[in-house]
Protein backbone atom coordinates (compact mmCIF):
# COMPACT_ATOMS: atom_id res chain seq x y z
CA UNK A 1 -16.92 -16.87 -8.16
CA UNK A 2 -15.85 -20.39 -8.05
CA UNK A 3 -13.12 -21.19 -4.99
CA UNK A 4 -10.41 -23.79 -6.28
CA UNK A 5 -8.01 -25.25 -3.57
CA UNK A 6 -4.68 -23.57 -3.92
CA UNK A 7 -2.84 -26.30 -2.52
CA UNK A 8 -1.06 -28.29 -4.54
CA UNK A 9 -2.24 -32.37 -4.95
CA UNK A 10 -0.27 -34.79 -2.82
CA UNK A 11 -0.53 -37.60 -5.08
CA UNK A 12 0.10 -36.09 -8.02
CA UNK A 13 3.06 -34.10 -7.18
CA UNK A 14 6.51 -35.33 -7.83
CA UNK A 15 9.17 -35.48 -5.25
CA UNK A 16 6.78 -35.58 -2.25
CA UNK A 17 7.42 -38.72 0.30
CA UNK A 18 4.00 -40.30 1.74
CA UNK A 19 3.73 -38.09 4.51
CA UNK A 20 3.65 -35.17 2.62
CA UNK A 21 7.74 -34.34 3.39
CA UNK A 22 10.20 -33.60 0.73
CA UNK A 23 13.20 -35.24 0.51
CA UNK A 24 16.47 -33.63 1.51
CA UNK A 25 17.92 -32.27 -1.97
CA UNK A 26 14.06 -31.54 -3.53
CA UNK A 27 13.02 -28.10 -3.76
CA UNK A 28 9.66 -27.87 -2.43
CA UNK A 29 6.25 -27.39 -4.54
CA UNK A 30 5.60 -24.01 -5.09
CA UNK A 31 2.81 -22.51 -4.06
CA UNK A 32 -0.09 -21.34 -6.41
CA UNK A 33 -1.79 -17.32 -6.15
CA UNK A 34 -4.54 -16.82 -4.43
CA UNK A 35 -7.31 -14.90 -6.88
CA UNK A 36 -9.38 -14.16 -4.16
CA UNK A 37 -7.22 -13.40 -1.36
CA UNK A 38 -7.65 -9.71 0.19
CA UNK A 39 -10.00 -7.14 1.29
CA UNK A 40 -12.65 -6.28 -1.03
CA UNK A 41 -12.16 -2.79 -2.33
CA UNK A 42 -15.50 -0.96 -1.10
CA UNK A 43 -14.00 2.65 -0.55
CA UNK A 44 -11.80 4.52 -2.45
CA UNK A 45 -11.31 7.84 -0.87
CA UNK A 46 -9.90 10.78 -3.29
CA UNK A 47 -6.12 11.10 -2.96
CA UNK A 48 -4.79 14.78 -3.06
CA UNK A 49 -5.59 17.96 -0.68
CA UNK A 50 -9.01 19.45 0.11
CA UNK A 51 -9.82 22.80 -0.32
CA UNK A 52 -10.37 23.90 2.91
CA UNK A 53 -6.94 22.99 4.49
CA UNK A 54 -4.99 24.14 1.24
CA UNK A 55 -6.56 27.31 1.74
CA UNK A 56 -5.82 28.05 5.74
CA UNK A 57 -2.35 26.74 4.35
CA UNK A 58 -1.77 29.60 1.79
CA UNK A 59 -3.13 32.27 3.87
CA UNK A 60 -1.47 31.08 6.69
CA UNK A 61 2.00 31.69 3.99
CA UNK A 62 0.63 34.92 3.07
CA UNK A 63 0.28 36.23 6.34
CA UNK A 64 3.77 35.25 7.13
CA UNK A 65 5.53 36.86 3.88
CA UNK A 66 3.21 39.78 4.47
CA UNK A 67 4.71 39.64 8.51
CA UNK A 68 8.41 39.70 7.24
CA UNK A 69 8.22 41.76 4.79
CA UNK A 70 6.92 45.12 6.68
CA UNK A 71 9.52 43.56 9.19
CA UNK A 72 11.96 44.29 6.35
CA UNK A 73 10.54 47.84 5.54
CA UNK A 74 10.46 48.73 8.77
CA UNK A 75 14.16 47.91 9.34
CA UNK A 76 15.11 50.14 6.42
CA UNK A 77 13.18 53.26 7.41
């Protein structure tokens, strides 16, 4: 990878005063991407749910519905 200097030249942009100001009424120079900027991408986990919690989840629901229902069939007997 080569690094190039993302700011812009002072003596070759226009509308810059000798300081390196700009002038009142001159929109600044904008400012160029940075191609290397950021963390290196070195671990990419999986996205989604496991199996183990999905499970305990869904029994977890089962045992509930199962819970209310005799509830239910308890009330009408």
């Amino acid at each position: 990878m080569s690094y190039t200097n993302p700011d812009p030249e002072p003596e070759r942009t226009t509308g810059l005063e000798p300081g390196g100001g700009v002038p009142p009424g001159e929109t600044p120079p904008a400012e160029s991407s940075l191609p290397e900027a950021g963390p290196r991408e070195t671990h990419n986990p999986p996205k989604g749910w496991a199996k183990a919690p999905l499970a305990v989840i869904l029994v977890l629901v089962v045992v509930i519905a199962a819970f209310f229902l005799a509830y239910a069939l308890v009330l009408v007997l």
